[in-house]
C-alpha atoms as a PDB file:
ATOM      1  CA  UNK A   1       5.298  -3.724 -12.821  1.00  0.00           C
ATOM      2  CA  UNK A   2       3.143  -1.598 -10.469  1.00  0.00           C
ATOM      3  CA  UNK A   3       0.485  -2.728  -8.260  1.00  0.00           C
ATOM      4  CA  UNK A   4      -2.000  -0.641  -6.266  1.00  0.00           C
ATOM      5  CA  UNK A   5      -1.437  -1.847  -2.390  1.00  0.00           C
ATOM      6  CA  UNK A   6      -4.292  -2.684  -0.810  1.00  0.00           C
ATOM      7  CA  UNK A   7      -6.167  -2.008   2.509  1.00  0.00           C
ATOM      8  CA  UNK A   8      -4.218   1.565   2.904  1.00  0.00           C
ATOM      9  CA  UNK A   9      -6.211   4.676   4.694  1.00  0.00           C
ATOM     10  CA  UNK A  10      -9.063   6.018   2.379  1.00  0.00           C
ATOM     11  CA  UNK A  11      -6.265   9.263   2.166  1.00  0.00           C
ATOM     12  CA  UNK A  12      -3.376   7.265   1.155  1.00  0.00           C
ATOM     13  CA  UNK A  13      -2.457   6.252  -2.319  1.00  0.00           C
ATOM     14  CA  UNK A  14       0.405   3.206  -2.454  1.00  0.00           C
ATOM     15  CA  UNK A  15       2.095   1.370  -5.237  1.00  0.00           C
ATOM     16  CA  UNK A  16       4.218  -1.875  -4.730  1.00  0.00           C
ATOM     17  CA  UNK A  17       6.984  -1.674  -7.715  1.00  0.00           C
ATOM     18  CA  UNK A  18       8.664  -4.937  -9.227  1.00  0.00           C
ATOM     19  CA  UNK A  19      11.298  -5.967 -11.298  1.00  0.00           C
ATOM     20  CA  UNK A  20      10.565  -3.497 -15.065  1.00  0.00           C
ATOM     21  CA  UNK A  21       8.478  -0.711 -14.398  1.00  0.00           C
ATOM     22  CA  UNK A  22       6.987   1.187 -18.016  1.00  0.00           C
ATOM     23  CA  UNK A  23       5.629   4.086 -18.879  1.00  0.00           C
ATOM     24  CA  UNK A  24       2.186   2.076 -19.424  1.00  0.00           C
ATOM     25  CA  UNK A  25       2.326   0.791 -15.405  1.00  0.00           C
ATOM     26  CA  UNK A  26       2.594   4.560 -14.756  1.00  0.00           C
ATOM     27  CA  UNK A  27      -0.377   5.622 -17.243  1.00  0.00           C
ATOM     28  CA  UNK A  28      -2.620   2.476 -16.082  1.00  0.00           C
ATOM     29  CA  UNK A  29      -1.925   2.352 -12.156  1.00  0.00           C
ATOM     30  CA  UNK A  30      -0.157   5.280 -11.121  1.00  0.00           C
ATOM     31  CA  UNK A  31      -2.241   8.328 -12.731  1.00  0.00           C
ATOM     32  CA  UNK A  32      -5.423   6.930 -12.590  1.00  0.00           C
ATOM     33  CA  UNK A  33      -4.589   6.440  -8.517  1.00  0.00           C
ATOM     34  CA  UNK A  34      -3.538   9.819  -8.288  1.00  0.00           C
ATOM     35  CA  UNK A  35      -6.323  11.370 -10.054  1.00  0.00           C
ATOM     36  CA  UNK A  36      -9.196   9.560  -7.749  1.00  0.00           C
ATOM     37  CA  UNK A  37      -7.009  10.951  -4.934  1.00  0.00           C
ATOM     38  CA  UNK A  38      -7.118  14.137  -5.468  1.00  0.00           C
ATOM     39  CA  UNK A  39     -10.354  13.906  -7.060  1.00  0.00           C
ATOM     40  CA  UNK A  40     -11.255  12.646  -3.643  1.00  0.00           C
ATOM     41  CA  UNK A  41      -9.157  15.096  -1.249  1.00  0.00           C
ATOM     42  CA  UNK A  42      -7.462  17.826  -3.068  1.00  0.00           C
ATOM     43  CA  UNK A  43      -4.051  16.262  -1.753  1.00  0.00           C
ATOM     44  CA  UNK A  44      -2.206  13.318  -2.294  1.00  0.00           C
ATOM     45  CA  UNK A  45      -0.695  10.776   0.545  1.00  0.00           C
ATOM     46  CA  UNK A  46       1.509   8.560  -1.461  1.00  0.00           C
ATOM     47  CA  UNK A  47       3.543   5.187  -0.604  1.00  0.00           C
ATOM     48  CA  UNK A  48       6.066   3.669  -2.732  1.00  0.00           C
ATOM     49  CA  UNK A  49       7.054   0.200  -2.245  1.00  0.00           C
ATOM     50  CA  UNK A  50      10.004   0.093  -4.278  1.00  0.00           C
ATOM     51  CA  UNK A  51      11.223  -3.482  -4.772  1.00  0.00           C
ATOM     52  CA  UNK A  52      13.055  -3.258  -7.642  1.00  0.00           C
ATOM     53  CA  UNK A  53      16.454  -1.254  -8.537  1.00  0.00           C
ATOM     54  CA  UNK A  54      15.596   2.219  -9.777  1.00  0.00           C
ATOM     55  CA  UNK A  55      17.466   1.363 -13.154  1.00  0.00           C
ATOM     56  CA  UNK A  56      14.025  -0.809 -14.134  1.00  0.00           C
ATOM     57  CA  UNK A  57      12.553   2.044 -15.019  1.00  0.00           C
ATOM     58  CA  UNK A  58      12.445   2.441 -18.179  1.00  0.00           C
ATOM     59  CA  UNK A  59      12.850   6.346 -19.452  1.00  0.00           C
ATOM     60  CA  UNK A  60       8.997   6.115 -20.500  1.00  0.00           C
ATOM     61  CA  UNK A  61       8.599   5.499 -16.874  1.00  0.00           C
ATOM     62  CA  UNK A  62      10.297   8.501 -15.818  1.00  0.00           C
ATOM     63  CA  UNK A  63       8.848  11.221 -18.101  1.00  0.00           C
ATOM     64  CA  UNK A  64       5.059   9.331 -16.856  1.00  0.00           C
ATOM     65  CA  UNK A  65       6.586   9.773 -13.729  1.00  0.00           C
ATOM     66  CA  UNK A  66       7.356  13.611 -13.900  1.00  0.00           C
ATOM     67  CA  UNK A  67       4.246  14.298 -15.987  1.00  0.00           C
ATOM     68  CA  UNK A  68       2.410  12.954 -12.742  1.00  0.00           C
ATOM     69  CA  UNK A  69       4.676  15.003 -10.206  1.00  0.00           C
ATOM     70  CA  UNK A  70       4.262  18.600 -12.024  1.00  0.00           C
ATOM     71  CA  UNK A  71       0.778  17.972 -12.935  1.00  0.00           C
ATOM     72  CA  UNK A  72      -0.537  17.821  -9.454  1.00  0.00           C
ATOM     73  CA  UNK A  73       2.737  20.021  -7.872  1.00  0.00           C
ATOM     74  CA  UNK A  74       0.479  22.004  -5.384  1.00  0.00           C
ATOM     75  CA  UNK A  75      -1.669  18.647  -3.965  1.00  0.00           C
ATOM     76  CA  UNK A  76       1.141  16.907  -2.393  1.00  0.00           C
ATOM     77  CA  UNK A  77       1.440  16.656   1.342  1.00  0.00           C
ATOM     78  CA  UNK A  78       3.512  13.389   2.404  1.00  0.00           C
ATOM     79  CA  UNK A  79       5.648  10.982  -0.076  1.00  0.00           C
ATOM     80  CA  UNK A  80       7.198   8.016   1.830  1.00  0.00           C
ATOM     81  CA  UNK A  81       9.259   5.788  -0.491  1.00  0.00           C
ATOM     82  CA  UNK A  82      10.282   2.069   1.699  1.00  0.00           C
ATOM     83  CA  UNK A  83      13.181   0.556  -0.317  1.00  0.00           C
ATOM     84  CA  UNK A  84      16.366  -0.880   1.121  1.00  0.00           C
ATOM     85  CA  UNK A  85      18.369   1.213  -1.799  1.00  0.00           C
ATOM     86  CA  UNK A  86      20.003   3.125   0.533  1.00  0.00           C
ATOM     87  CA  UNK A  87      20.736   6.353  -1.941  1.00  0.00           C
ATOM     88  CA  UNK A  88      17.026   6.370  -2.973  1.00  0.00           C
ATOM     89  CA  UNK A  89      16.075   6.203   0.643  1.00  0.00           C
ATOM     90  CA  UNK A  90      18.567   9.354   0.832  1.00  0.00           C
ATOM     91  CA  UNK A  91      17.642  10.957  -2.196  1.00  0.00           C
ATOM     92  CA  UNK A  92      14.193  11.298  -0.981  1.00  0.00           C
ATOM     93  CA  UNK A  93      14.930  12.568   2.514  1.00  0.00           C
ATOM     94  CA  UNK A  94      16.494  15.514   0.705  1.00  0.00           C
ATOM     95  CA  UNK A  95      13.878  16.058  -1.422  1.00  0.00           C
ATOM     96  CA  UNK A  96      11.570  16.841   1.424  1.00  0.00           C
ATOM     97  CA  UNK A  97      13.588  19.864   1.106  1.00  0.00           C
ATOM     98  CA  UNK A  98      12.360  21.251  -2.212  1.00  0.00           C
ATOM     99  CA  UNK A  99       8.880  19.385  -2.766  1.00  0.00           C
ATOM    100  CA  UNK A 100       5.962  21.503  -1.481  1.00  0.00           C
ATOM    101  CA  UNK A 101       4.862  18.546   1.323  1.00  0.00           C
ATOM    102  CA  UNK A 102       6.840  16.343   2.891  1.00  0.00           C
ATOM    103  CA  UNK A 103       9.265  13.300   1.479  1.00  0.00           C
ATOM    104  CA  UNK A 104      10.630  10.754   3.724  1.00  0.00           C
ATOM    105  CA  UNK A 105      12.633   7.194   2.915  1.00  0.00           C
ATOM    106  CA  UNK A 106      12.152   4.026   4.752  1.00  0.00           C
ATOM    107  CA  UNK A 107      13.926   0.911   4.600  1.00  0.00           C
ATOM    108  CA  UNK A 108      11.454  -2.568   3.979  1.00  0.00           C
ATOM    109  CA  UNK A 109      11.539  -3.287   7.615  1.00  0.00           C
ATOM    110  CA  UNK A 110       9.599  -0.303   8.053  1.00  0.00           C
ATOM    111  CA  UNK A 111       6.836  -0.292   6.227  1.00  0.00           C
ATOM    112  CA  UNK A 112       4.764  -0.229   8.828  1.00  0.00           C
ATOM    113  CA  UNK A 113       5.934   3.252  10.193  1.00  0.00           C
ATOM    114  CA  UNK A 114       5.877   4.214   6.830  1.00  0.00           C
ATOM    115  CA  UNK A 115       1.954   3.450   6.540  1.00  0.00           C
ATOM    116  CA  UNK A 116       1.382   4.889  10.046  1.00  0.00           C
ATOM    117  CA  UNK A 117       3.517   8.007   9.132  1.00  0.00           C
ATOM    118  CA  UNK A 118       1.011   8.232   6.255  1.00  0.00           C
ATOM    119  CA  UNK A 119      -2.064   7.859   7.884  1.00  0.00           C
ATOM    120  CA  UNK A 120      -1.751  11.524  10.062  1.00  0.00           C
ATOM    121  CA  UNK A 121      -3.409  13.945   7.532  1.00  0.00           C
ATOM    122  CA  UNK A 122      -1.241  17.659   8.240  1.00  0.00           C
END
């Protein structure tokens, strides 16, 4: 499941993900939160709360998931994914690397950081 996090910067879009996420959380939370951001700004500031193993996504998920990444490619500035999975933490890190904005992991302790690494527009 996939609820919007409250009480974030105006700029900043977050998600908190638990136990199965579908491709329907994706179509009714994700993209519509993405949309209004760029709608908004022309750039997206996203937080992902990931509490929940990567393998409850189901494959719907993932293609919603992509769909959402290529469609707004060029609007993304910063990405920071808080999880205590220690490869996804990686994983994104490195992916900083080929994304056009920035990418960084974070364990659950930091969320805070996270937010506050969010909240500086570049």
């Amino acid at each position: 499941m996939l609820r919007v996090i409250q009480n974030l910067p105006d700029h900043v879009f977050g998600v908190r993900a638990s136990g199965e996420v579908t491709a329907d959380d994706l179509k009714n939370v994700l993209l519509p939160g993405l949309e209004s951001l760029t709608d908004r700004y022309n750039e997206i500031y996203y937080l992902l709360l990931l509490e929940t193993e990567v393998q409850n996504f189901t494959a719907g998920a993932w293609v919603q998931d992509l769909i959402a990444g290529l469609k707004h490619f060029t609007a993304w500035k910063k990405m920071a994914i808080v999880t205590d999975q220690t490869a996804v933490e990686k994983f994104t890190d490195a992916f900083s690397y080929i994304s056009p904005g920035e990418a960084k992991g974070y364990e659950i302790s930091e969320l805070q950081e996270a937010i506050d690494w969010l909240s500086i527009k570049k």
